[in-house]
N, C-alpha and C. Protein backbone atom coordinates (compact mmCIF):
# COMPACT_ATOMS: atom_id res chain seq x y z
N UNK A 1 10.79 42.39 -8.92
CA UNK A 1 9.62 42.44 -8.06
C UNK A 1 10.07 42.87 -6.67
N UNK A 2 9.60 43.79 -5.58
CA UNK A 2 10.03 43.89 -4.87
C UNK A 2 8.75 43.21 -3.57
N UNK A 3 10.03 42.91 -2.74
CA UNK A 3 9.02 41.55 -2.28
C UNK A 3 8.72 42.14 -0.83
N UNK A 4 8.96 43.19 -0.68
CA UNK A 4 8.33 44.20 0.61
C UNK A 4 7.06 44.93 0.52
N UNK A 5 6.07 44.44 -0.98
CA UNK A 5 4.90 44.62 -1.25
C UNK A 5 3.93 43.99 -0.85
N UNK A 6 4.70 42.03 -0.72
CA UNK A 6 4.19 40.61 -0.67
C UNK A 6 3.54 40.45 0.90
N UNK A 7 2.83 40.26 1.04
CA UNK A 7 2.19 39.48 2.33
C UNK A 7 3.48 38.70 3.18
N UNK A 8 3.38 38.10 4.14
CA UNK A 8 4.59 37.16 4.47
C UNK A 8 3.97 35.51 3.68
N UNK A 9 2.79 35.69 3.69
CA UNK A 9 2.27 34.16 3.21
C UNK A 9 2.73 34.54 1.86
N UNK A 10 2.46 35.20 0.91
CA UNK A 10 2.76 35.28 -0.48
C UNK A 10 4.16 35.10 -0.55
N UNK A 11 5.04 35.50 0.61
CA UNK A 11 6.88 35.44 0.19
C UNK A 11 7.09 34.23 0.73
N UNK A 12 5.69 33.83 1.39
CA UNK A 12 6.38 32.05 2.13
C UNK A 12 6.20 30.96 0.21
N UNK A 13 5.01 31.49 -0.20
CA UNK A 13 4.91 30.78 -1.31
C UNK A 13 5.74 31.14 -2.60
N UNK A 14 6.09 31.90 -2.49
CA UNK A 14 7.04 31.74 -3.64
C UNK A 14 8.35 31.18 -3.51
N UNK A 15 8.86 31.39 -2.16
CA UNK A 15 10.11 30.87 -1.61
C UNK A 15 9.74 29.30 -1.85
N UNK A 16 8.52 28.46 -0.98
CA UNK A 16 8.41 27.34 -1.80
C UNK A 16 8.41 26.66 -2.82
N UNK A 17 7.74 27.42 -4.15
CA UNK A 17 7.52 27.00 -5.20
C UNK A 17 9.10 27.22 -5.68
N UNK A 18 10.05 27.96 -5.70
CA UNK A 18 10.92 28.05 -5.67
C UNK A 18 11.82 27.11 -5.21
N UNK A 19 12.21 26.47 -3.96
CA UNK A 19 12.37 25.56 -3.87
C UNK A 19 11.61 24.29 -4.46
N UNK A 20 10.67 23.91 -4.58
CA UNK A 20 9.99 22.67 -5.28
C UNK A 20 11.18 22.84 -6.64
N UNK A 21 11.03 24.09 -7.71
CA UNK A 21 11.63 23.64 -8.91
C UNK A 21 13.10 23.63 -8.65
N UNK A 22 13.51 24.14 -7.53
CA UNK A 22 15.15 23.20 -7.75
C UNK A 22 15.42 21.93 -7.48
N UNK A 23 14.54 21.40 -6.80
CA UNK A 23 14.23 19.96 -6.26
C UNK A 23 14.07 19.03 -7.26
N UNK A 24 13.21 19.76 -8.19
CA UNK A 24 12.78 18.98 -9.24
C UNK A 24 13.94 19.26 -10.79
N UNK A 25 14.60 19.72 -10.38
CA UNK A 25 15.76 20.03 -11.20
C UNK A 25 15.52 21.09 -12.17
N UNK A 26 14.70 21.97 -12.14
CA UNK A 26 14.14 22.88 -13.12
C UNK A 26 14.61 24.39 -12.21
N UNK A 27 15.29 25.34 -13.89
CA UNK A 27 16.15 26.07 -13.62
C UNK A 27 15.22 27.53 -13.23
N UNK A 28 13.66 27.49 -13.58
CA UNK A 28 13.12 28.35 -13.35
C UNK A 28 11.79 28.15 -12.59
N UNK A 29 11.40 28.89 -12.12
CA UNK A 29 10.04 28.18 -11.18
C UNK A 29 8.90 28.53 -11.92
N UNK A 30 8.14 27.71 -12.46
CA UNK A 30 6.90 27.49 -13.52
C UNK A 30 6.10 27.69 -12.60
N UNK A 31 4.59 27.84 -13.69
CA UNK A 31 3.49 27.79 -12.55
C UNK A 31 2.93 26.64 -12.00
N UNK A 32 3.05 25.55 -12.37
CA UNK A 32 2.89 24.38 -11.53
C UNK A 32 3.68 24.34 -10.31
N UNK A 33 4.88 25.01 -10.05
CA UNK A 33 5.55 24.77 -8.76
C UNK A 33 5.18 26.06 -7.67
N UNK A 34 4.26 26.76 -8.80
CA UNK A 34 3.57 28.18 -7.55
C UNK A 34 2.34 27.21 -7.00
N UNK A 35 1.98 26.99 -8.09
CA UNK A 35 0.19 26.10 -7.70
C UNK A 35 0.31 25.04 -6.93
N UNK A 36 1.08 24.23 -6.82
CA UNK A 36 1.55 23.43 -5.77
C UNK A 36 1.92 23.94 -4.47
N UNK A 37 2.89 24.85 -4.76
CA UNK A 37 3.35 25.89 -2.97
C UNK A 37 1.85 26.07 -2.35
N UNK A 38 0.77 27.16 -3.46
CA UNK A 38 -0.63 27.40 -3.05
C UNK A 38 -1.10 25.80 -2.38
N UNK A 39 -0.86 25.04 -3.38
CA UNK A 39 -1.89 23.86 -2.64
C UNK A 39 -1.32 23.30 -1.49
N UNK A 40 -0.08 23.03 -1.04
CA UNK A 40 0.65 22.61 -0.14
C UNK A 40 0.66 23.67 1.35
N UNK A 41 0.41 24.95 0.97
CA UNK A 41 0.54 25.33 2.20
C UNK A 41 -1.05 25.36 2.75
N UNK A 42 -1.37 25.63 4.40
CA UNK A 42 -2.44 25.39 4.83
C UNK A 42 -2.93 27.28 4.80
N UNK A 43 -3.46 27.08 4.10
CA UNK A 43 -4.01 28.70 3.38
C UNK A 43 -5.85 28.76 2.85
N UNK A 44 -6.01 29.92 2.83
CA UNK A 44 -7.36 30.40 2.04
C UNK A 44 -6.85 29.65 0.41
N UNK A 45 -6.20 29.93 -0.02
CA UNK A 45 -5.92 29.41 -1.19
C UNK A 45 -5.83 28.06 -1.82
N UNK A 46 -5.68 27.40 -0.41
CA UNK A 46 -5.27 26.18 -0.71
C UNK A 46 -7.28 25.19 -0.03
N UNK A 47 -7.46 26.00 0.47
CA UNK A 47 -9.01 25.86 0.31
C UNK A 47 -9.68 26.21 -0.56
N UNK A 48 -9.75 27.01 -1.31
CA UNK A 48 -10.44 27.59 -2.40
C UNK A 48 -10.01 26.24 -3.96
N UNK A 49 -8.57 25.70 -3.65
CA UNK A 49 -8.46 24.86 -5.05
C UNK A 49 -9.02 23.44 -4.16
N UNK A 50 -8.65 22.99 -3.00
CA UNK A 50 -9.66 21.98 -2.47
C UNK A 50 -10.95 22.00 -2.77
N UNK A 51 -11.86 23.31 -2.65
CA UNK A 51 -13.17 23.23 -2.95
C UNK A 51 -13.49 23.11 -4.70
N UNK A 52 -12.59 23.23 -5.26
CA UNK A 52 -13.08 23.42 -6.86
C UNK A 52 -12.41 21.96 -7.09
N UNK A 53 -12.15 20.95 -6.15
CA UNK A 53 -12.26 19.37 -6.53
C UNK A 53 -10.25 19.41 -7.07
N UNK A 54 -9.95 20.48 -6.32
CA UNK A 54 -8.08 20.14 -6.87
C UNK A 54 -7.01 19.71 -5.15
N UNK A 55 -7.25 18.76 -5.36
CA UNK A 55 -7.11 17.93 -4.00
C UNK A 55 -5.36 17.37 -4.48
N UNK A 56 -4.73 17.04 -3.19
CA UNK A 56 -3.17 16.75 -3.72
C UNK A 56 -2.91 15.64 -4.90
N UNK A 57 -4.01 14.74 -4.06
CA UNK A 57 -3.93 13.58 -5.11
C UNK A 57 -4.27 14.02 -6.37
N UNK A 58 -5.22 14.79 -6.94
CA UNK A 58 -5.91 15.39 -8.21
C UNK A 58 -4.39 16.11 -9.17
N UNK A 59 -4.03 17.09 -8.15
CA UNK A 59 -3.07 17.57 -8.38
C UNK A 59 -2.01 16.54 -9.40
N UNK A 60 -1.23 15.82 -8.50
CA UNK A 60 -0.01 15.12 -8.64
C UNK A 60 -0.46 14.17 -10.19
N UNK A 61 -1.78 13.81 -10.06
CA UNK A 61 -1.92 13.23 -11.67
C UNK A 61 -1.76 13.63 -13.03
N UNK A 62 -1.96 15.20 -12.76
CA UNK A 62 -2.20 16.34 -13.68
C UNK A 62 -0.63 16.82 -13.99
N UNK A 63 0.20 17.31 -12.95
CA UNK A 63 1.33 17.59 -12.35
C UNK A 63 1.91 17.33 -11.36
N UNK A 64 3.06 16.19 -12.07
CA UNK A 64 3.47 15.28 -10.70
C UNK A 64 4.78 15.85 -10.48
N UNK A 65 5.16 16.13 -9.32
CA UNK A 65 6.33 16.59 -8.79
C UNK A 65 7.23 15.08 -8.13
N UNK A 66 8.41 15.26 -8.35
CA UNK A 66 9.69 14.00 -8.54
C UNK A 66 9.75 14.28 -7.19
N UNK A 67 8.94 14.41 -6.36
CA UNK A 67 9.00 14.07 -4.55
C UNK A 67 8.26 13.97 -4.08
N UNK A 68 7.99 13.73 -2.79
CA UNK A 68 7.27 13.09 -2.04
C UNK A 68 6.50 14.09 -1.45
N UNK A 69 5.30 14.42 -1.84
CA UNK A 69 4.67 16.08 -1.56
C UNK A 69 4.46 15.82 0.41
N UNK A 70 4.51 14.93 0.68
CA UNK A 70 4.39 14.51 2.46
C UNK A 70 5.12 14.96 2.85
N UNK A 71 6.62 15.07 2.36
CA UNK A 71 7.82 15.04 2.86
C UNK A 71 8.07 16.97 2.88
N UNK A 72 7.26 17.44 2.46
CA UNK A 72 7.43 18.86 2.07
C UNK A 72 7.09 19.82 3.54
N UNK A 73 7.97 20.28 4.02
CA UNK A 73 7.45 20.79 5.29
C UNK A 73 7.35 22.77 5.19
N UNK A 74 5.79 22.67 4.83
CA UNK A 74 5.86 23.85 4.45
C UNK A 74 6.03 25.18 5.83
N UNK A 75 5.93 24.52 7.07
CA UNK A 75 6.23 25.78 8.19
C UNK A 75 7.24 26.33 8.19
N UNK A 76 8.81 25.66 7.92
CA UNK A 76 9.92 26.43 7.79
C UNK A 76 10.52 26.65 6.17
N UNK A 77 9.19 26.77 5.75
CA UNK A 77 9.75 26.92 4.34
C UNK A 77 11.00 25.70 3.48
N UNK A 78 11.16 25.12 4.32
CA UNK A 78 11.82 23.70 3.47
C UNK A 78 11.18 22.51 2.87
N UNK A 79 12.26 21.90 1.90
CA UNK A 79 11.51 20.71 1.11
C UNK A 79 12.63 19.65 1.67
N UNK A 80 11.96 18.52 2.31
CA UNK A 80 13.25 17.53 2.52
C UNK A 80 12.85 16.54 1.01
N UNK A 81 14.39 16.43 0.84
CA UNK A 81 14.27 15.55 -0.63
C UNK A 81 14.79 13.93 -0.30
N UNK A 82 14.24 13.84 0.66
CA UNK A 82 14.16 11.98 1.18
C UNK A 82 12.87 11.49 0.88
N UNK A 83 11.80 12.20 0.22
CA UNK A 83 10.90 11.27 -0.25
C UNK A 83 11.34 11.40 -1.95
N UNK A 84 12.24 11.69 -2.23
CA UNK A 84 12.45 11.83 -3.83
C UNK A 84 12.30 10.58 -4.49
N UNK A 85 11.07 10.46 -5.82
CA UNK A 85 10.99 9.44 -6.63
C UNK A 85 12.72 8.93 -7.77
């Protein structure tokens, strides 16, 4: 994929979701750890699954991530893993 196609928000979210699945010890990044980056960052996107009733808490029941989604600081693109379950 060449990622000089991507928006900077689209290369911020994949770089997240990306990080989420090494966090979570998973060797490839699934789509639960894109849909999470979407829901975690403060985006059109992440309004659009708020409005269809997919709220963090909703989220994490469905697909729970082994950290502390608070602890996730999506402005510099890092995940601190001190809220890890």
């Amino acid at each position: 994929m060449n990622h000089r196609t991507l928006t900077r928000e689209a290369q911020r979210s994949l770089n997240l979701a990306a990080n989420l699945a090494v966090i979570n010890g998973s060797r490839f990044v699934e789509p639960f750890h894109l849909l999470w980056a979407l829901r975690l960052e403060k985006s059109l996107a992440a309004e659009i699954l708020t409005g269809h009733g997919l709220t963090r808490n909703r989220l994490a029941e469905f697909l729970p991530l082994h950290i502390n989604a608070e602890e996730i600081s999506t402005e510099s693109d890092t995940v601190s893993e001190t809220g890890a379950d």
